[in-house]
Protein backbone atom coordinates (compact mmCIF):
# COMPACT_ATOMS: atom_id res chain seq x y z
CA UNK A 1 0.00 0.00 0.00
CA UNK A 2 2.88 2.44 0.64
CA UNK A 3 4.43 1.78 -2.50
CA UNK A 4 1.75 2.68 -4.51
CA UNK A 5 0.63 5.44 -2.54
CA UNK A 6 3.99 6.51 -2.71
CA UNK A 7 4.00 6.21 -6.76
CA UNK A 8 0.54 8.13 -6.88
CA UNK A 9 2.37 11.31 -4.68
CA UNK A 10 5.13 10.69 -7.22
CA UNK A 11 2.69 11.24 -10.09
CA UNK A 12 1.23 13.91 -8.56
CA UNK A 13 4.41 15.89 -7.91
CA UNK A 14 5.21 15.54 -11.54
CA UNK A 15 1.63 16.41 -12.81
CA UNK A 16 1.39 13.74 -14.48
CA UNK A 17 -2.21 11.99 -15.14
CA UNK A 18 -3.98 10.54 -17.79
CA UNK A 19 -6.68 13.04 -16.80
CA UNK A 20 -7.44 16.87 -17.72
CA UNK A 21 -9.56 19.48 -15.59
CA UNK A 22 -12.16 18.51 -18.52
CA UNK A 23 -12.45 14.78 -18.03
CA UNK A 24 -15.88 13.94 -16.41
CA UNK A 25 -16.18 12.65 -13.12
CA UNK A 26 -18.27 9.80 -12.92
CA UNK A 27 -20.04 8.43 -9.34
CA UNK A 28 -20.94 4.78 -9.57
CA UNK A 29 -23.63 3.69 -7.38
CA UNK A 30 -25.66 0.71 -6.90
CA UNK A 31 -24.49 -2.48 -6.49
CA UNK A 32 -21.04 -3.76 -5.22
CA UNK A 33 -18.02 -4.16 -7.94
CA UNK A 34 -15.71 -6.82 -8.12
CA UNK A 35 -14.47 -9.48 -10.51
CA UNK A 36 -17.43 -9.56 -13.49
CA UNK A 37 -18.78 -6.43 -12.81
CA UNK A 38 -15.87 -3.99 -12.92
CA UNK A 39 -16.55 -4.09 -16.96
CA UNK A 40 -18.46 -0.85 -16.38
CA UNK A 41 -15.70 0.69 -14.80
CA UNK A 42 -13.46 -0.61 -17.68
CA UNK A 43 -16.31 0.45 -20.40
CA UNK A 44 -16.73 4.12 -18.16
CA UNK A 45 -12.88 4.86 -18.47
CA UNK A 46 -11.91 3.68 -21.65
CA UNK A 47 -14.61 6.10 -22.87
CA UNK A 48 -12.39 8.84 -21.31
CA UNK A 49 -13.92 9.51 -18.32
CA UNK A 50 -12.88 8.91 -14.38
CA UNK A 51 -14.68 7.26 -11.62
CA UNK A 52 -14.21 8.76 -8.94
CA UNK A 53 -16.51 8.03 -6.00
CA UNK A 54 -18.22 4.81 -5.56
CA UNK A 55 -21.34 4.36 -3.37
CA UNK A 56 -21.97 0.80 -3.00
CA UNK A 57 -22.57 -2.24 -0.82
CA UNK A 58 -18.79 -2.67 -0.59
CA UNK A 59 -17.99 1.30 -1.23
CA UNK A 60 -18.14 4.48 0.66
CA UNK A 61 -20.93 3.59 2.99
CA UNK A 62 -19.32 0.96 4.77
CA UNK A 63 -16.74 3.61 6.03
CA UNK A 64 -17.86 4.56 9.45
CA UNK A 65 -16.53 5.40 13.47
CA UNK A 66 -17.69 3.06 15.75
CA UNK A 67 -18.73 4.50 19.55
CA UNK A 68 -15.81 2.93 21.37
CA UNK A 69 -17.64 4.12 24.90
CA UNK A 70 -20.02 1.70 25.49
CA UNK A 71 -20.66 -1.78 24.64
CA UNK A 72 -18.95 -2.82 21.39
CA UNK A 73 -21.26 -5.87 20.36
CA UNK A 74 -24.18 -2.60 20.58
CA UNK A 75 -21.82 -0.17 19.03
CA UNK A 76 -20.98 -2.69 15.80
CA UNK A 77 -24.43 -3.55 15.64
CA UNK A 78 -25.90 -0.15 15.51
CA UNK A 79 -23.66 0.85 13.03
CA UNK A 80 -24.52 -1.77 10.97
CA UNK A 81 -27.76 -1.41 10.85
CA UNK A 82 -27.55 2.08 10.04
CA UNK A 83 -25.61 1.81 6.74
CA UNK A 84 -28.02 3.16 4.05
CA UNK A 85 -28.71 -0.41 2.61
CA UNK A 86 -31.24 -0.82 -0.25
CA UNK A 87 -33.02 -3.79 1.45
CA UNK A 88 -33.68 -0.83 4.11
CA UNK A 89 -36.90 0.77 3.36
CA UNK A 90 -37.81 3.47 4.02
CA UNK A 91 -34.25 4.56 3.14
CA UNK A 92 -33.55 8.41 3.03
CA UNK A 93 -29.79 7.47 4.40
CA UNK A 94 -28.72 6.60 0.78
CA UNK A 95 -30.07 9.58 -0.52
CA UNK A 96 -28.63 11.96 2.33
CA UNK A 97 -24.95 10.07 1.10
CA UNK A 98 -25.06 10.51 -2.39
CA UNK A 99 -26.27 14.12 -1.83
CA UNK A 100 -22.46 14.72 0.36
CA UNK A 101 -20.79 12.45 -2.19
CA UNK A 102 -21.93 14.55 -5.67
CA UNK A 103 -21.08 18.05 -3.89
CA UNK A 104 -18.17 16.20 -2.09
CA UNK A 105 -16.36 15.07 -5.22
CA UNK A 106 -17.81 16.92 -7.98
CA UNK A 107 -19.71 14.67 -9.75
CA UNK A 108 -20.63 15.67 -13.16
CA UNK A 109 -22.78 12.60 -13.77
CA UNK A 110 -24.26 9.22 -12.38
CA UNK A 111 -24.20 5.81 -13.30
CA UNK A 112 -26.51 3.50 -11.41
CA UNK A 113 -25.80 -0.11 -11.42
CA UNK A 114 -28.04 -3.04 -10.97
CA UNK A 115 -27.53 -6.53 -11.08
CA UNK A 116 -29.87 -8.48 -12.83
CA UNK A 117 -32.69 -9.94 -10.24
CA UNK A 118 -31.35 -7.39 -7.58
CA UNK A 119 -35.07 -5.81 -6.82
CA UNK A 120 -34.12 -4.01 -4.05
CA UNK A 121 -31.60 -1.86 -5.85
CA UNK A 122 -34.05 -1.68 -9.18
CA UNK A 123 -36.54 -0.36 -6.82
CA UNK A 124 -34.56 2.47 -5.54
CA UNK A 125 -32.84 3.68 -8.45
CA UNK A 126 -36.34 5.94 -9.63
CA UNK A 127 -35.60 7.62 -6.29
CA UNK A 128 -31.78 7.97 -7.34
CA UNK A 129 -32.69 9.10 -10.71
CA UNK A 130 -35.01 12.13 -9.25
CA UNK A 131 -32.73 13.03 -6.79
CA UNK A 132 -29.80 12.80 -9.30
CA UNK A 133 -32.02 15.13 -12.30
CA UNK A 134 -34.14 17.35 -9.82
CA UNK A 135 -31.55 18.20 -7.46
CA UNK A 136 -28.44 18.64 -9.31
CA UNK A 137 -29.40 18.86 -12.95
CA UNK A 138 -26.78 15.97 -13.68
CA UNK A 139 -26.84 13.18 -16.32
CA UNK A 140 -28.17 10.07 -14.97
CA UNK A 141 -27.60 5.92 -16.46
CA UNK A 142 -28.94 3.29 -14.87
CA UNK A 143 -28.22 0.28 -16.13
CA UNK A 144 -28.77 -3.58 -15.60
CA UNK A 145 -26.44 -6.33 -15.78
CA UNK A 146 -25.22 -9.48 -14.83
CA UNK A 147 -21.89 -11.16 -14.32
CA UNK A 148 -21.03 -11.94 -18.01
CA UNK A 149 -19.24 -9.92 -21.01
CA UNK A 150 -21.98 -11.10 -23.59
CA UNK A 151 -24.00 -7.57 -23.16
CA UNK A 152 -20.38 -5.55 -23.12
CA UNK A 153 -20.78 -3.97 -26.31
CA UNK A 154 -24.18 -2.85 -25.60
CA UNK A 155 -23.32 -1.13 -22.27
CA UNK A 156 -20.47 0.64 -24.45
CA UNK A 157 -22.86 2.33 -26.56
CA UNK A 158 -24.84 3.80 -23.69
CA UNK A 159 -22.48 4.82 -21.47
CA UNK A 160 -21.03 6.50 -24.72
CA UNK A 161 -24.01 8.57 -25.57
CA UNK A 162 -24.24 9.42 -21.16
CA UNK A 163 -20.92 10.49 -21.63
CA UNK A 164 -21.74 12.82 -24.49
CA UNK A 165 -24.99 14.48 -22.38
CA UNK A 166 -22.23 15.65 -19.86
């Protein structure tokens, strides 16, 4: 971990990125990624943008400060069950986040992403949508996949034409 944070503070010292001021900062919400699903990354990047905040299962919200005062087991488990999980309903927690996240890391546009099946995540991306559009006037994809590259193609084309609404 040190040696690549030291070769990112290297890169940064020297200017040097594969980014400009211009390139379009993406947030990726939904579900988690991970081996299969980081082909949306891949497709989001290689259309020349960056993604640079992710809000998922396995992302930013499971960063959190535990109360170390009182009973652990009570601490952990509040915690827990406060993490602005889809399959929590009503769940104004995940809006509340991405609100801090989109002002927090200048998001110039949204992609949602579902996994095929996963209702509770389907169900709550309307709600991401309006808040995403009404809110902050940013573009907004949501899109629905599963674990395979058969549909890679297709996701190219529309996170190409997202990318050209920003």
């Amino acid at each position: 971990m040190n040696e690549i944070a030291d070769a990112c503070q290297t890169l940064i010292e020297k200017k040097e990125s594969p980014y400009t001021e211009n390139t379009s900062r993406i947030l990726l919400t939904g579900v988690p990624i991970g081996l299969g699903s980081d082909k949306v990354v891949k497709i989001i990047e290689q259309c020349g943008a960056n993604v640079v905040a992710f809000e998922s299962c396995s992302g930013y919200k499971q960063t959190f400060q535990v109360d170390e005062t009182g009973d652990p087991v009570r601490a952990l488990a509040e915690q827990y069950l406060s993490i602005p999980c889809s399959v929590m309903s009503p769940n104004p927690g995940r809006m509340e986040m991405l609100t801090q996240m989109i002002k927090s890391f200048s998001i110039d546009g949204v992609v949602d992403l579902t996994w095929q099946a996963c209702h509770t995540y389907n169900i709550e991306s309307f709600h991401v949508a309006k808040l995403v559009q009404d809110s902050f006037g940013l573009p907004f994809l949501h899109l629905e996949t599963d674990y395979s590259e058969s549909d890679t193609e297709q996701l190219r084309v529309r996170i190409e034409a997202f990318l050209e609404m920003i």
